[in-house]
Protein backbone atom coordinates (compact mmCIF):
# COMPACT_ATOMS: atom_id res chain seq x y z
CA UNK A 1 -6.76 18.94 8.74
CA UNK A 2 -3.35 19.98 10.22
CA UNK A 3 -0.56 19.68 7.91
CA UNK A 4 2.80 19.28 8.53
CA UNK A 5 4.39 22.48 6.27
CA UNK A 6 7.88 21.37 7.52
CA UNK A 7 10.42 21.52 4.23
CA UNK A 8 10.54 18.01 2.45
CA UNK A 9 8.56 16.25 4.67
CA UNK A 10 7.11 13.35 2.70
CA UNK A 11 3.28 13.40 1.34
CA UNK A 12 1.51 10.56 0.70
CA UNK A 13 0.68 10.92 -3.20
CA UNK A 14 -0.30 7.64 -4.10
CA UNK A 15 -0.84 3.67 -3.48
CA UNK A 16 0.69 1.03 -5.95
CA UNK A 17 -1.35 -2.08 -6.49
CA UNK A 18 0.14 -5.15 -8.11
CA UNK A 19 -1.59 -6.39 -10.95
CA UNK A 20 -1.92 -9.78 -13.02
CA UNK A 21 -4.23 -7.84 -15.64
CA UNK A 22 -4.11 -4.18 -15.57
CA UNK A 23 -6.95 -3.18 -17.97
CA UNK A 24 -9.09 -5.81 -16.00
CA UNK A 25 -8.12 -4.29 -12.35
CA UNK A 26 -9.50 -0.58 -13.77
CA UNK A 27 -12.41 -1.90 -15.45
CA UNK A 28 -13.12 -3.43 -12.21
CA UNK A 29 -12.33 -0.15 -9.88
CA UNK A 30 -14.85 1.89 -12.90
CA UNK A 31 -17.48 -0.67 -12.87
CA UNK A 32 -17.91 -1.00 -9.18
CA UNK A 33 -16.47 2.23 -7.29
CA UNK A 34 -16.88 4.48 -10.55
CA UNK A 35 -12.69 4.99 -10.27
CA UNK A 36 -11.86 6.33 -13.61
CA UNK A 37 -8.26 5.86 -14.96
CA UNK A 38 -6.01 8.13 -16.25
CA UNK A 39 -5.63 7.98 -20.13
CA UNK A 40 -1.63 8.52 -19.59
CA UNK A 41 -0.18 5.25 -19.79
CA UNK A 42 3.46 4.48 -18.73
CA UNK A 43 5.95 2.14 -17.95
CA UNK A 44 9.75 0.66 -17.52
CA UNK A 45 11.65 -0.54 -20.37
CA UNK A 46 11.78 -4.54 -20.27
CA UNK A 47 15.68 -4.12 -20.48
CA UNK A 48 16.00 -2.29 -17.27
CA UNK A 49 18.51 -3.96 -14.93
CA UNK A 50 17.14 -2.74 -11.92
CA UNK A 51 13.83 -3.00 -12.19
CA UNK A 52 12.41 -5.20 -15.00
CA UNK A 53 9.81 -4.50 -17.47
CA UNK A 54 6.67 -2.97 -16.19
CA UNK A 55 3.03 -1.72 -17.37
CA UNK A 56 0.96 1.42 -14.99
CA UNK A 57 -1.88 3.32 -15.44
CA UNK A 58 -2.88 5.64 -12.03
CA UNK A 59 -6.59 5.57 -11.13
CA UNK A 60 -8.55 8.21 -9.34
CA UNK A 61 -9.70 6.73 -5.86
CA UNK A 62 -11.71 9.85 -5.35
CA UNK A 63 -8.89 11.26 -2.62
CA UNK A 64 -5.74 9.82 -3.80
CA UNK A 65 -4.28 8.13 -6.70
CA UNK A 66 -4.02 4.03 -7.44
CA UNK A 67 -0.81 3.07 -9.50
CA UNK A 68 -1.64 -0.28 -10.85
CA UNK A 69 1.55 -1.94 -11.10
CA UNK A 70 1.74 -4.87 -14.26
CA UNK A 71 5.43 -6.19 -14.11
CA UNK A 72 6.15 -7.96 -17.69
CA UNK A 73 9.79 -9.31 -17.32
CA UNK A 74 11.81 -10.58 -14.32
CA UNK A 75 12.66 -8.16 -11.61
CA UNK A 76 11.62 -7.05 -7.74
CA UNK A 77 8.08 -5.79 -9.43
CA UNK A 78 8.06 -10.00 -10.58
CA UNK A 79 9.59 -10.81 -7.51
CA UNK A 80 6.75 -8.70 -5.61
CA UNK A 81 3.88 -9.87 -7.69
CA UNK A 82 4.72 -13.99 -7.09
CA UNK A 83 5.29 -12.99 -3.24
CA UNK A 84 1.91 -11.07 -2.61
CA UNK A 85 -0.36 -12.03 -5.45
CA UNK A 86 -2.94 -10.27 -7.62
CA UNK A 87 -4.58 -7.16 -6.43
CA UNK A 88 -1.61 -6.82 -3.43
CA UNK A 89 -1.28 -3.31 -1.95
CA UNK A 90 2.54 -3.27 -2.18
CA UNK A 91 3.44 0.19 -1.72
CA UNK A 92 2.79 4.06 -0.13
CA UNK A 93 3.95 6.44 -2.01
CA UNK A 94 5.58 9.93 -0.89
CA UNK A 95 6.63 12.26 -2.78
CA UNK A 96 9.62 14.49 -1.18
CA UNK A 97 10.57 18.02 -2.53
CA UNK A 98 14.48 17.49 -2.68
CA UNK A 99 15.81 13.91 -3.22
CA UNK A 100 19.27 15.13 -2.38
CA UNK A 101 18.90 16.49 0.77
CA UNK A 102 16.41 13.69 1.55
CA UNK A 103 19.59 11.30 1.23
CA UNK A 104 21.51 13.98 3.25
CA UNK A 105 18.88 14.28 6.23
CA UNK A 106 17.91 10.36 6.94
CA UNK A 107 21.63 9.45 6.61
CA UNK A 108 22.24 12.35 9.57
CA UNK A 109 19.80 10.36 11.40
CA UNK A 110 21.74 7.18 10.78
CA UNK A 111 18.86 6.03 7.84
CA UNK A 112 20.77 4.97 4.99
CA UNK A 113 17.63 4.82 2.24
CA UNK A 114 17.89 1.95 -0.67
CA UNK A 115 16.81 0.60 -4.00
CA UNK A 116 13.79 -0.97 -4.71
CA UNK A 117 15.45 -4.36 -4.76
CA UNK A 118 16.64 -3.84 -0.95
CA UNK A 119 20.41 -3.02 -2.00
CA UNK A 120 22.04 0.44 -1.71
CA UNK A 121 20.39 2.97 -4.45
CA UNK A 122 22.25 2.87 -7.80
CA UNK A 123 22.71 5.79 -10.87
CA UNK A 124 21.14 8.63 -8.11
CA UNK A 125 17.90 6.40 -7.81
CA UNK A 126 16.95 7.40 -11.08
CA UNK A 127 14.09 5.94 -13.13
CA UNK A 128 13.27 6.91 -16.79
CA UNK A 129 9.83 5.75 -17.75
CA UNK A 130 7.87 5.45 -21.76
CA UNK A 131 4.77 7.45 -21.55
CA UNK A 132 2.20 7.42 -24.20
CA UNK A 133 -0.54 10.04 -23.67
CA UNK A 134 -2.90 11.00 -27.12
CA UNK A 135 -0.76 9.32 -29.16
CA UNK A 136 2.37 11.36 -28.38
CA UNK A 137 5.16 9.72 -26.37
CA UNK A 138 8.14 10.89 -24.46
CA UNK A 139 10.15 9.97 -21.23
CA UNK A 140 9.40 10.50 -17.24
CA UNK A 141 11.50 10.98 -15.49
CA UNK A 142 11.53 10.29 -11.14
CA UNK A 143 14.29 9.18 -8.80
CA UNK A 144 13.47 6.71 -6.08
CA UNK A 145 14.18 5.45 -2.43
CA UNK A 146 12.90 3.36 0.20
CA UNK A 147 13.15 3.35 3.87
CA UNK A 148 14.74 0.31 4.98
CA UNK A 149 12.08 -2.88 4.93
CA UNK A 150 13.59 -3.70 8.39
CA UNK A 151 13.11 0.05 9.86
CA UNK A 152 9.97 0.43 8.43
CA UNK A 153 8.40 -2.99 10.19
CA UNK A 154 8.45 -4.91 6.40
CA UNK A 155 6.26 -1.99 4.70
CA UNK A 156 7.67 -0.84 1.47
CA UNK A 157 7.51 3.02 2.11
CA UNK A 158 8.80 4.76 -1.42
CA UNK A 159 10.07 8.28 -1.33
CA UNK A 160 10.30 10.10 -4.69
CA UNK A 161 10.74 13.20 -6.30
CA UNK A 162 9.13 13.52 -9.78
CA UNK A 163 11.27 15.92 -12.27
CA UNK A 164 9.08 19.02 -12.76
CA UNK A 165 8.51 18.65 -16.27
CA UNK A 166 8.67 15.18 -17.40
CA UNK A 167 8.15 13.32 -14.64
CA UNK A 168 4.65 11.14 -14.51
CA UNK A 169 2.88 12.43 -11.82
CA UNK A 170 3.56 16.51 -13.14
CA UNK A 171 2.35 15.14 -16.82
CA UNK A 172 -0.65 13.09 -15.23
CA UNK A 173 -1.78 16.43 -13.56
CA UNK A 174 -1.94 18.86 -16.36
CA UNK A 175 -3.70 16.42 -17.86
CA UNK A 176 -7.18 17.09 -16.96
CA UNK A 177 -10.72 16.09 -18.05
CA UNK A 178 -13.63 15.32 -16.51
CA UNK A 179 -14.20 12.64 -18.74
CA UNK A 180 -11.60 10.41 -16.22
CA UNK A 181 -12.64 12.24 -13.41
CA UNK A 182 -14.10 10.07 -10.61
CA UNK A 183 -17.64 11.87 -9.46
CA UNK A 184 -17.02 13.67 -5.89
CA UNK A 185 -20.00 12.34 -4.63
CA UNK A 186 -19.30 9.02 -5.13
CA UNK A 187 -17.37 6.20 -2.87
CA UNK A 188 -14.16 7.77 -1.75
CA UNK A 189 -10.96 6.54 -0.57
CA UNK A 190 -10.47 7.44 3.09
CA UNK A 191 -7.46 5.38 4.19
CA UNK A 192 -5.01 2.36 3.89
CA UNK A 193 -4.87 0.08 6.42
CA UNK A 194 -0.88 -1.35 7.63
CA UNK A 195 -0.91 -4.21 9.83
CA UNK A 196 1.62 -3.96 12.55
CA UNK A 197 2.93 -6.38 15.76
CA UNK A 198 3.19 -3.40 18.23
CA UNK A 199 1.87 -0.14 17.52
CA UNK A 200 4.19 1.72 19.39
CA UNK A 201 6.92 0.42 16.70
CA UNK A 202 5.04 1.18 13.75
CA UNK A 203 3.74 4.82 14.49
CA UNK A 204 7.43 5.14 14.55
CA UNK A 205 7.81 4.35 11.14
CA UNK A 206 5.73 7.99 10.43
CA UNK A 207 6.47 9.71 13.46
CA UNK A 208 9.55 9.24 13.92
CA UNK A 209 11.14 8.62 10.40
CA UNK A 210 8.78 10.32 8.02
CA UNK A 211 7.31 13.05 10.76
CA UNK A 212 3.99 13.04 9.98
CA UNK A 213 1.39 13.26 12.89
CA UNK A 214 -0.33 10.77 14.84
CA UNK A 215 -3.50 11.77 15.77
CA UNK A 216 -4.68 11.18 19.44
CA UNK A 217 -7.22 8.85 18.72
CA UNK A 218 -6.89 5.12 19.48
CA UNK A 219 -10.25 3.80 18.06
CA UNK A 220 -10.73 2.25 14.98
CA UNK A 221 -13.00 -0.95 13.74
CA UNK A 222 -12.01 -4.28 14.69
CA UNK A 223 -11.99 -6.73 12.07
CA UNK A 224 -13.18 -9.85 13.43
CA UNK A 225 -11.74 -11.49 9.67
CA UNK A 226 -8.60 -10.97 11.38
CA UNK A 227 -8.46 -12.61 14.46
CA UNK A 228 -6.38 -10.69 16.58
CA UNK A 229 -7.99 -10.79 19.48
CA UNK A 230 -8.56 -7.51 19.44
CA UNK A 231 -6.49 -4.50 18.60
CA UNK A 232 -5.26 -1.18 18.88
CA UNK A 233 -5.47 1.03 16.31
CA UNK A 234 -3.38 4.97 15.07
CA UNK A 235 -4.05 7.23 12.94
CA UNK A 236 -1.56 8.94 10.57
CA UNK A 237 -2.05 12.02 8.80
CA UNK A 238 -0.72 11.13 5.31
CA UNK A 239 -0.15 15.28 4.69
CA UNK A 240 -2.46 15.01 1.74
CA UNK A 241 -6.09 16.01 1.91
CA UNK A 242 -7.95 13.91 3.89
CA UNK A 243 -6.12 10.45 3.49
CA UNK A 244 -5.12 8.69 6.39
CA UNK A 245 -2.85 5.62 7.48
CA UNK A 246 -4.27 3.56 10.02
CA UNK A 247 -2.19 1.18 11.87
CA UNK A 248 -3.30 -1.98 13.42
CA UNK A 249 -1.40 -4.01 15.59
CA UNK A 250 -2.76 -6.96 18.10
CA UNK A 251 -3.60 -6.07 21.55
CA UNK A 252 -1.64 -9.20 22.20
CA UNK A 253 1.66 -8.50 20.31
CA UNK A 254 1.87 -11.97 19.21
CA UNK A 255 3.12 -12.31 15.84
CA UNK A 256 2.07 -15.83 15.38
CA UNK A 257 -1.60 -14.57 15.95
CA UNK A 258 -4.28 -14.54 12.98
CA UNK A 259 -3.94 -12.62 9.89
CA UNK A 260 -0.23 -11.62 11.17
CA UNK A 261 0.79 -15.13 10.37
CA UNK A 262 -0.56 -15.30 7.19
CA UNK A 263 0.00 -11.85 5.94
CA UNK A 264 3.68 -10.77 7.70
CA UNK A 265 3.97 -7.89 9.77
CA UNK A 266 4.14 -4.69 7.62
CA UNK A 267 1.02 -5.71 5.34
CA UNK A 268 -0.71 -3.04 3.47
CA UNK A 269 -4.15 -4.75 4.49
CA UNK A 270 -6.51 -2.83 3.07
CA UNK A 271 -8.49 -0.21 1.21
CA UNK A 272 -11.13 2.04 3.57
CA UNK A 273 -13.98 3.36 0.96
CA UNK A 274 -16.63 5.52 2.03
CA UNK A 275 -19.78 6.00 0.77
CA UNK A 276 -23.13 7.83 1.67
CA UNK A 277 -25.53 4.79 2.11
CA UNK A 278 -24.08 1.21 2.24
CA UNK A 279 -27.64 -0.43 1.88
CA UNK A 280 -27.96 1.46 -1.57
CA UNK A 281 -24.06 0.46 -2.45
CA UNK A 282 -25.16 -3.26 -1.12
CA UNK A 283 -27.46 -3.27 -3.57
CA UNK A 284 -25.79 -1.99 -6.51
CA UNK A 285 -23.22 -4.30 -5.99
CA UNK A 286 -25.63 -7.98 -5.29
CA UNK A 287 -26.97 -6.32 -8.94
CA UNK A 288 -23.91 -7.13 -10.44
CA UNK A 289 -23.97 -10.60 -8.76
CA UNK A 290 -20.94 -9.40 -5.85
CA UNK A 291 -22.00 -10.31 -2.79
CA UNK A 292 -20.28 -8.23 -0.04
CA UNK A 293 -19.04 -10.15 3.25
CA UNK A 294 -17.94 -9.07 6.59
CA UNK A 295 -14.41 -9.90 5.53
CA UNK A 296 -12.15 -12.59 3.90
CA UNK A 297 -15.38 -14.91 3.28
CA UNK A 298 -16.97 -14.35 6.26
CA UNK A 299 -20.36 -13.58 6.03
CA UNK A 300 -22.61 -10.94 6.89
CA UNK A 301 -24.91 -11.19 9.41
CA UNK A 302 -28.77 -13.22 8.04
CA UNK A 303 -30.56 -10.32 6.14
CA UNK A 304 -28.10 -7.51 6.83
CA UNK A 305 -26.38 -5.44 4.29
CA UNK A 306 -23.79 -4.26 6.71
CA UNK A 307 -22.04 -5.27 9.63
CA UNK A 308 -22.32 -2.84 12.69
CA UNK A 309 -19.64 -1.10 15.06
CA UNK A 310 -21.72 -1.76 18.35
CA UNK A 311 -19.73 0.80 19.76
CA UNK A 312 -19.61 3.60 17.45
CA UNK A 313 -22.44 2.48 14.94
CA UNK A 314 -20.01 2.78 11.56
CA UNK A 315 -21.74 0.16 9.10
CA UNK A 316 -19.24 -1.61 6.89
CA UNK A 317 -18.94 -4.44 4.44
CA UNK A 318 -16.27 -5.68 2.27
CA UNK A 319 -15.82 -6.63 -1.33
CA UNK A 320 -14.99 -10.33 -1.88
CA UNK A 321 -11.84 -10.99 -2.99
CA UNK A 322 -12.59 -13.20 -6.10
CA UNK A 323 -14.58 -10.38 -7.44
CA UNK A 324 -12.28 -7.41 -6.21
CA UNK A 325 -8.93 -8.62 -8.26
CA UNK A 326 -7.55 -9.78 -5.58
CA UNK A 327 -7.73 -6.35 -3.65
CA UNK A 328 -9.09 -6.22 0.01
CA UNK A 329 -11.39 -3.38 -0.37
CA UNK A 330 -14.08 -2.80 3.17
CA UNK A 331 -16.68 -0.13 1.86
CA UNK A 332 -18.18 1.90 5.22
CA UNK A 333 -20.91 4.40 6.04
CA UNK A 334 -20.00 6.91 9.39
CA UNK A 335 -22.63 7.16 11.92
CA UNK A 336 -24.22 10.50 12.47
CA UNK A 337 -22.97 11.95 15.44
CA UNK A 338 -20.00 12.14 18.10
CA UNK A 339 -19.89 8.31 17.96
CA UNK A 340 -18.29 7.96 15.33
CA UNK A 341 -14.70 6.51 14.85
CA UNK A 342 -14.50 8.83 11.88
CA UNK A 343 -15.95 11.82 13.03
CA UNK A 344 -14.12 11.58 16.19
CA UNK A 345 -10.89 11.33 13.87
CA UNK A 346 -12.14 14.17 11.95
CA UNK A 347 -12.64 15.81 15.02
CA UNK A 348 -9.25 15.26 16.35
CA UNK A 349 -7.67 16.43 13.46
């Protein structure tokens, strides 16, 4: 994979996931992907001003990290959780090498970065976190910004710089184990999927703003769920091993169309999990009475166990959403050969 080595250029580091019920969102990610979460927990004081009370734990996706998101008082993590629901994919994560010059660098290109809460960035976007990790606690401490919800077509793009020492993400990675450590050869996370109206306007968003690279591949699977009428598709190298950030956007650019109604433009749709053989995870999963679909309730086809990519022959299959915690989660197995939309992005890369 090409990387972008260019100073303070952002890298994806993780996904935050709203959540009604943490512990019961990571028992669900062990029990049916094998996730394993992080014994670190941390959170935000319930007397922050800024941005309420909140519970996280990370989980290991098996190629990047989950940050389930509980908020416990009033707040824009509240405000996000009533807006989205349970098991939303609010947020991608970047984490930037100088927060400073960050500030200094978008503003020179007329991006003036803000708060969580949409208004200009308060007390140097600091946030100081509890952590409790073997019974020991202490402080984390990050600072945070966002790209503008307008400039970055409604997605809520985070950029933050975690203090060397204290900060969550440092302590979470010198804490090491293989006890939490998802197995490598099990279902991975490949990608997140952002729902866009053109997708011209929201490669953009990394191209242009966050300059990461597109990839010069335009094929991707269509999800019929969706009912866009077909759609184009980019791929994003998140500068992080082997995580991308595909874009979707209708061929039609109508934002009144399908799922761009009822999710809004900017929509973190999706998780993209890989696995080795999708008839052995189909089965796995109908053990534990879950019953995959071929997305958003629609069934599969009479006695499959996938759906098929007539074009490319990628098999994939989704987890329901009553069962998933409210997370839209489509499970896939590549094709062998040239064919294949992953390979060929792979390939391209």
């Amino acid at each position: 994979m090409k990387v972008n080595s260019e100073f303070n250029v952002p890298r994806i580091e993780h996904l935050a996931v709203w959540a009604e019920d943490l512990d019961e969102t990571a028992a669900f990610l062990d029990d049916a992907l094998g996730w394993k979460r992080h014994p670190l927990e941390f959170g935000v004081d319930e007397d922050d001003e800024v941005f309420g009370g909140m519970e996280l734990a990370f989980i290991d996706a098996n190629g990047l990290w989950l940050e389930l998101v509980q908020p416990t008082t009033e707040g824009p993590g509240m405000d996000f959780l009533r807006e989205k629901g349970n098991g939303s994919l609010v947020e991608l994560d970047f984490l930037i090498d100088d927060f400073d010059k960050n500030i200094e660098e978008m503003r020179s290109r007329d991006i003036e970065l803000i708060g969580m809460d949409g208004n200009p960035i308060v007390g140097d976007g600091l946030l100081r976190e509890w952590t409790r990790l073997n019974g020991e606690t202490g402080r984390g401490d990050e600072r945070l910004s966002y790209v503008p919800f307008d400039m970055a077509c409604g997605t809520s793009i985070e950029l933050l710089w975690e203090h060397p020492v204290t900060g969550v993400v440092h302590r979470r990675n010198a804490h090491k184990s293989l006890e939490w450590t998802s197995a490598k050869d099990g279902p991975r996370l490949d990608s997140v999927c952002v729902l866009g109206r053109e997708i011209e306007k929201i490669s953009s968003v990394y191209t242009d703003i966050l300059r990461l690279e597109r990839l010069p591949v335009s094929s991707g699977i269509d999800r019929d769920w969706m009912s866009l009428g077909g759609t184009n598709h980019s791929w994003i190298n998140g500068n992080s091993d082997s995580i991308w950030i595909e874009l979707i956007a209708p061929k039609s650019g109508n934002l009144e169309t399908g799922s761009l109604k009822s999710l809004g433009e900017g929509s973190i749709v999706e998780l993209s999990v890989e696995t080795s053989d999708i008839e052995e995870f189909y089965d796995k999963m109908r053990a534990k009475d879950i019953v995959l679909t071929a997305g958003d309730a629609t069934p599969l086809p009479k006695g499959d166990k996938a759906a098929v990519n007539t074009v490319s022959g990628d098999r994939y299959a989704y987890l329901p959403l009553e069962k998933s915690k409210g997370m839209r989660i489509m499970v896939f197995e590549r094709a062998d050969g040239d064919d294949s939309i992953f390979n060929k992005r792979d390939k391209a890369a």
